[in-house]
C-alpha atoms as a PDB file:
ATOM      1  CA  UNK A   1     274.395 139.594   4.237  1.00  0.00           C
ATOM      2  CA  UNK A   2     276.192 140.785   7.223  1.00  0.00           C
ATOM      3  CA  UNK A   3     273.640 144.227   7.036  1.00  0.00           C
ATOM      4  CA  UNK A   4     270.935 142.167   6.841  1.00  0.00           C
ATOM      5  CA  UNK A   5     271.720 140.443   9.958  1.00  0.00           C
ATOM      6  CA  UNK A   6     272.950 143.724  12.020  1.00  0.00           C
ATOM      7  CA  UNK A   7     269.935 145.312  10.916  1.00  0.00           C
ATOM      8  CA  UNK A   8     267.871 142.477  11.996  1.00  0.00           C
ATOM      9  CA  UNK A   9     269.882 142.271  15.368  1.00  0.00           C
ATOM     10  CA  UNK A  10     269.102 145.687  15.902  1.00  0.00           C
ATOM     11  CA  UNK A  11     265.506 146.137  15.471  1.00  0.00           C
ATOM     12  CA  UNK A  12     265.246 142.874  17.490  1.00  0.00           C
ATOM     13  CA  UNK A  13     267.241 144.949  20.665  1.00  0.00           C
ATOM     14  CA  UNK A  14     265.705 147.940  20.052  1.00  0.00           C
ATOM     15  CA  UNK A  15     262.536 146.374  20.310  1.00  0.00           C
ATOM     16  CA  UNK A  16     263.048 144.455  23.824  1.00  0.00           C
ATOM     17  CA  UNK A  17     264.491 147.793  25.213  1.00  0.00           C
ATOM     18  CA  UNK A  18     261.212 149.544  24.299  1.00  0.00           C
ATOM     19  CA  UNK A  19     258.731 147.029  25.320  1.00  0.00           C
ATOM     20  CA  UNK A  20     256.794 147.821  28.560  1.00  0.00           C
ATOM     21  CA  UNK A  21     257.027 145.138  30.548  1.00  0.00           C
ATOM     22  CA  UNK A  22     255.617 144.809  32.910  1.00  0.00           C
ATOM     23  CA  UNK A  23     251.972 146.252  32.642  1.00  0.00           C
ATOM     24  CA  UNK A  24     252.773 150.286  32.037  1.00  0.00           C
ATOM     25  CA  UNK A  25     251.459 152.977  34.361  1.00  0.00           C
ATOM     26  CA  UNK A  26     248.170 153.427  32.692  1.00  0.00           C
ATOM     27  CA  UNK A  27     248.233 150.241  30.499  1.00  0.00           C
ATOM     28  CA  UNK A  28     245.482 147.956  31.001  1.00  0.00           C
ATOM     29  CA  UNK A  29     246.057 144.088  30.389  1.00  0.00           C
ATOM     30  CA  UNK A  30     243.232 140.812  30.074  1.00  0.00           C
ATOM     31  CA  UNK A  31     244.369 137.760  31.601  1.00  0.00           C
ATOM     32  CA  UNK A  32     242.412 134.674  31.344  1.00  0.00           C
ATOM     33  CA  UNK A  33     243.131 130.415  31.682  1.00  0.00           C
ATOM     34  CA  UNK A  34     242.416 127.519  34.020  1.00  0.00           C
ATOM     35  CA  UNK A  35     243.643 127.081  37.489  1.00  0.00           C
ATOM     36  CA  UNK A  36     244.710 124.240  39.460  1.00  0.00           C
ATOM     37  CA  UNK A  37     242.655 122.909  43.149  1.00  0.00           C
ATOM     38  CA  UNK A  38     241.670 119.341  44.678  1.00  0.00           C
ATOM     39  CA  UNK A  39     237.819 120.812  43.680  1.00  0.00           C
ATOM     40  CA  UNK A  40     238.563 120.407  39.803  1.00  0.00           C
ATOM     41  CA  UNK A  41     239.830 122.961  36.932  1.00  0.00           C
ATOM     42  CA  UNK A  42     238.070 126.602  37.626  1.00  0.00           C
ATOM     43  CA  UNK A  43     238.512 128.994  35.082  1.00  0.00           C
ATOM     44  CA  UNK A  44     239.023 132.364  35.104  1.00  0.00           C
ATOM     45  CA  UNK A  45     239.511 136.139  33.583  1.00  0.00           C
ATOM     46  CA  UNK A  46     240.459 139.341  34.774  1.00  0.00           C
ATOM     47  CA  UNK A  47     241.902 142.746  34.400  1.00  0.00           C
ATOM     48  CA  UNK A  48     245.409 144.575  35.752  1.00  0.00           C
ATOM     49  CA  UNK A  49     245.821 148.073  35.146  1.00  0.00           C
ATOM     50  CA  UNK A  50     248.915 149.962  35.710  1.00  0.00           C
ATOM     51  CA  UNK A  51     248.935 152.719  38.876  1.00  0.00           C
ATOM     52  CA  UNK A  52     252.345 153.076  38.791  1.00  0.00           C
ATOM     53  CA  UNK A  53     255.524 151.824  36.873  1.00  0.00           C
ATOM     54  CA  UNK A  54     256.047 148.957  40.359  1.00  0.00           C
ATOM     55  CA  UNK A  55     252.571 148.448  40.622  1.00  0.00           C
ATOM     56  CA  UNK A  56     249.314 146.732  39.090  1.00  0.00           C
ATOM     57  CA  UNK A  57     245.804 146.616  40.412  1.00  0.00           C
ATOM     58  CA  UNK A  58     243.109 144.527  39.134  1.00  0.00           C
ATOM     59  CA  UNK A  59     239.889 142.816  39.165  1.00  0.00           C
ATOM     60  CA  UNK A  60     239.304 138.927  38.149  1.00  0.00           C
ATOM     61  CA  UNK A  61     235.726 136.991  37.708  1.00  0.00           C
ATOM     62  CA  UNK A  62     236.499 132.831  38.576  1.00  0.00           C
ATOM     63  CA  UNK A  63     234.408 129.860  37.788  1.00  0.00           C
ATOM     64  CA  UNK A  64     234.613 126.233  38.566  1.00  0.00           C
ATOM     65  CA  UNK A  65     232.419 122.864  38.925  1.00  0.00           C
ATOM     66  CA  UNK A  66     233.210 120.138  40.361  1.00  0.00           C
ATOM     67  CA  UNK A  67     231.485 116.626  41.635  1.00  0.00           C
ATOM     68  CA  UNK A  68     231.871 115.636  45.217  1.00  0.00           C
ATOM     69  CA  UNK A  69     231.615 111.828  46.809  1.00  0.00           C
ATOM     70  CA  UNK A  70     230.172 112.000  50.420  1.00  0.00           C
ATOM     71  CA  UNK A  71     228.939 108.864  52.235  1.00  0.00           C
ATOM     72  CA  UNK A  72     228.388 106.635  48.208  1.00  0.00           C
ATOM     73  CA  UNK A  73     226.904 109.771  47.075  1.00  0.00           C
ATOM     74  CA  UNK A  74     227.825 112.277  44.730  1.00  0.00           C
ATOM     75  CA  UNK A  75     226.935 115.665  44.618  1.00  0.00           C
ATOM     76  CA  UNK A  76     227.702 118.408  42.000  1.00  0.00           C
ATOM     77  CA  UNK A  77     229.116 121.889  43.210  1.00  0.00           C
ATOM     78  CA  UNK A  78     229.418 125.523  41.796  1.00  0.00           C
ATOM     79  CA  UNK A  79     231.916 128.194  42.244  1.00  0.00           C
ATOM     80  CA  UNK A  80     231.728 131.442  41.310  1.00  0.00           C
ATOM     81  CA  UNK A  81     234.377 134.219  42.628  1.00  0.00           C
ATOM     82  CA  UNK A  82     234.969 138.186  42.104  1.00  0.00           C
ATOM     83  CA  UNK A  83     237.713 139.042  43.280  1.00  0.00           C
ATOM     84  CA  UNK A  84     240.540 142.385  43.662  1.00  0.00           C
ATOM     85  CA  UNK A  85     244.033 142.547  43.480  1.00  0.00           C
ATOM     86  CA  UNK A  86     247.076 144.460  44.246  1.00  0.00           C
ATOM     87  CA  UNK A  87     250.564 143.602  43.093  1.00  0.00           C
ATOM     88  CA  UNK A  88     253.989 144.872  43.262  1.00  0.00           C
ATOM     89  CA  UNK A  89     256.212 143.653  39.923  1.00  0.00           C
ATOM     90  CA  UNK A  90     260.020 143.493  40.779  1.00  0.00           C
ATOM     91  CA  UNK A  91     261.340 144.351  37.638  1.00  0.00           C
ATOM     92  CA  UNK A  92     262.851 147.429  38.022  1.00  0.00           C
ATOM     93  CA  UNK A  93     264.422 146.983  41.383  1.00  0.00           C
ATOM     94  CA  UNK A  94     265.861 143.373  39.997  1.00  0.00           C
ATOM     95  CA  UNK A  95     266.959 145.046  36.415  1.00  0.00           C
ATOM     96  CA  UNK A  96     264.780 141.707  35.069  1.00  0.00           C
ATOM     97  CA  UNK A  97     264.516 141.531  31.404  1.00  0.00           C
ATOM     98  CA  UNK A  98     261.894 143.231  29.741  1.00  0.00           C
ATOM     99  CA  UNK A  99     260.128 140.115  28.657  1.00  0.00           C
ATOM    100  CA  UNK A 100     259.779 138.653  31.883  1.00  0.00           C
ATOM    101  CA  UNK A 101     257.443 140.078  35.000  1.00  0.00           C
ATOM    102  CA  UNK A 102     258.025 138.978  38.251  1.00  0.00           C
ATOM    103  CA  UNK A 103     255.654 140.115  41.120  1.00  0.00           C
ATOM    104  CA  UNK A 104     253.297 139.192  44.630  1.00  0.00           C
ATOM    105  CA  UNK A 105     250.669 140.680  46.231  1.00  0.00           C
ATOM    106  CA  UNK A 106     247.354 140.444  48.012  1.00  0.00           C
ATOM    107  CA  UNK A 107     244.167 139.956  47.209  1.00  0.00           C
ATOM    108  CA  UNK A 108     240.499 139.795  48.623  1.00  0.00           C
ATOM    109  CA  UNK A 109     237.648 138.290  46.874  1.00  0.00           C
ATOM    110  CA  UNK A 110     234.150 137.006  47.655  1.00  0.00           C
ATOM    111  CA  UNK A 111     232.589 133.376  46.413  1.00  0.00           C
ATOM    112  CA  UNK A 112     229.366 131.776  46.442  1.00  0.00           C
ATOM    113  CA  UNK A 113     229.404 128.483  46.293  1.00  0.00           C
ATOM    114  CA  UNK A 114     226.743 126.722  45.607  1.00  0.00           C
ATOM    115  CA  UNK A 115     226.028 122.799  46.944  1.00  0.00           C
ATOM    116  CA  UNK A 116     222.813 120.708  47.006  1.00  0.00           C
ATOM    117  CA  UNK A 117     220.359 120.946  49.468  1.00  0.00           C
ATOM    118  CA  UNK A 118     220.579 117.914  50.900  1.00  0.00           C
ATOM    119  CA  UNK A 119     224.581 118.317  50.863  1.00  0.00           C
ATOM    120  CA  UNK A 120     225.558 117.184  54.387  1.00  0.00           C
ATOM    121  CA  UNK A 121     228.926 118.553  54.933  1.00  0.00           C
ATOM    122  CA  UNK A 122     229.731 122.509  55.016  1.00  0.00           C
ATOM    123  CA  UNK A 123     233.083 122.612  55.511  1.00  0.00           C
ATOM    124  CA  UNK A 124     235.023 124.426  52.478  1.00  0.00           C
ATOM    125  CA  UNK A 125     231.683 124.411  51.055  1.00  0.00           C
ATOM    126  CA  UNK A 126     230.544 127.927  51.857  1.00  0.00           C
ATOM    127  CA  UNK A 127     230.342 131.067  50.437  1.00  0.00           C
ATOM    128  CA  UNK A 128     231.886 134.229  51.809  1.00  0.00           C
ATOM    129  CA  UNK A 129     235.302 136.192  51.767  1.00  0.00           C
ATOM    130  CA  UNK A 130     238.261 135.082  50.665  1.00  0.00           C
ATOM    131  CA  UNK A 131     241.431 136.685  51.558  1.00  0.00           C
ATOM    132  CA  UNK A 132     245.600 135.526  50.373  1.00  0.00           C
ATOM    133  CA  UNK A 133     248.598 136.208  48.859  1.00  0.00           C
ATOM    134  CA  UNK A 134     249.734 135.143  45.431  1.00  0.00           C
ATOM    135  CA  UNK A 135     253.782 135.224  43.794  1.00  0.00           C
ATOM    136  CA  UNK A 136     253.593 135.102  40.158  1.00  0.00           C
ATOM    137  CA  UNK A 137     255.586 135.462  36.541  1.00  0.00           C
ATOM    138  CA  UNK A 138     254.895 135.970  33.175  1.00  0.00           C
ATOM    139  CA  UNK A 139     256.708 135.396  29.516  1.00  0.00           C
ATOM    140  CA  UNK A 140     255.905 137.515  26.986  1.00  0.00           C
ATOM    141  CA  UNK A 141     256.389 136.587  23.290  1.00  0.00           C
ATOM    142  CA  UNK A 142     255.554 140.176  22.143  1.00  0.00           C
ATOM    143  CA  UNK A 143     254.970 143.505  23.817  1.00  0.00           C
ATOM    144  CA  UNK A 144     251.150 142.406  24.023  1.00  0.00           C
ATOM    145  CA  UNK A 145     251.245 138.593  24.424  1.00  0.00           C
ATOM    146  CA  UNK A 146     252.367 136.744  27.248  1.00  0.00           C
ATOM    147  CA  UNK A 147     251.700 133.612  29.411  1.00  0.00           C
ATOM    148  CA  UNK A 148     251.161 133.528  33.306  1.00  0.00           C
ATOM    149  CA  UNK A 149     251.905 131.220  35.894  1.00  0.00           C
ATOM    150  CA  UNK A 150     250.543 132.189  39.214  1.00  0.00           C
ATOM    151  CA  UNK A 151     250.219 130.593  43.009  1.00  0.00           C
ATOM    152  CA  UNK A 152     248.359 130.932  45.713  1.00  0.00           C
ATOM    153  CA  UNK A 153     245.747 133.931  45.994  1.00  0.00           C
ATOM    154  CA  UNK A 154     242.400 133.887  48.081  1.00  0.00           C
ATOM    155  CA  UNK A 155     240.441 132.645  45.080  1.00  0.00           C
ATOM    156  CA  UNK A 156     238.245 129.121  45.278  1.00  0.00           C
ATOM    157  CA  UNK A 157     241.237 127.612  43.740  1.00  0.00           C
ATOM    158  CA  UNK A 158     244.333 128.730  46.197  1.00  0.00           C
ATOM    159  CA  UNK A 159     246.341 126.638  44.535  1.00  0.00           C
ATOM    160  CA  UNK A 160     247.116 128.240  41.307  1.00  0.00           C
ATOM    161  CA  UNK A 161     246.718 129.032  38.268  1.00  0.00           C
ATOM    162  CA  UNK A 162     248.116 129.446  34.126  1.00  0.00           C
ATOM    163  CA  UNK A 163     247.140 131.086  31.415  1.00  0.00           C
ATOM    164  CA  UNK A 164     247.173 134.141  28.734  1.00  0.00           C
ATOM    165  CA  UNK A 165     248.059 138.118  29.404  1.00  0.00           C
ATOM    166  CA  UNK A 166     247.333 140.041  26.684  1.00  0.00           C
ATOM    167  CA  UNK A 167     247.907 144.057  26.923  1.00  0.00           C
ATOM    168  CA  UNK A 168     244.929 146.232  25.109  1.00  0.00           C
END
């Protein structure tokens, strides 16, 4: 019995010390899930791929709609974003554990958002460039499945977002 457990101890550290976490130079990884704004519950996807053991760059496609009230009226809105990404991951310089990834970066993106005609207000209801910052983490349950928490970012939905990361 005692084998049995050493053995399964083993494989079980063996295993963490070999996964590649975060996102290896080279590695490419999907995320998708729902993210978090006062203009509703946008979705989104995207890709990271691995430039360097640090560092991640990637590409993300966002969607959201959303119903306004102006003046007793309500209008329905659109969203749509593509967006680009750079991120540093701290893991190495912090000695984090391999199933965690820590990281920020920047990010530019442009949206089109699309409002009635007869909308009256244009306020944060244009389209055009979007430009941030984001600070994020991720868990991962295996060396290809993980879940992400992310905030801020110069998406349509600045506040945040959660979701899925799964490595291909």
């Amino acid at each position: 019995m005692k084998k049995k457990f050493l053995v399964i101890v083993l494989l079980v550290v063996v295993g963490a010390v070999f996964a590649q976490n975060p996102v290896a130079k080279g590695q490419t990884q999907f995320n998708a899930g729902v993210g978090f704004s006062s203009w509703g519950a946008p979705i989104y996807l995207g890709l990271d791929f691995g430039v360097h053991k640090d560092f991640t760059m990637g590409g993300e496609f966002s969607f959201q709609s959303y119903r306004d009230k102006y003046e007793n009226h309500y209008y329905d809105h659109t969203v749509m974003g593509i967006s680009g990404n750079g991120n540093y991951h701290f893991n190495h310089v912090l000695n984090i554990p391999t199933n965690w990834d820590f990281y920020a970066g920047l990010c530019i993106g442009f949206y089109i958002w699309n409002s009635p005609n007869d909308y009256p207000d244009d306020g944060p209801h244009s389209s055009g460039l979007g430009v941030g910052g984001q600070i994020g983490g991720r868990y991962y349950f295996s060396n290809n499945f993980g879940v992400n928490l992310e905030f801020g970012g110069g998406n349509a939905f600045s506040g945040g977002k959660f979701g899925i990361s799964l490595k291909l």
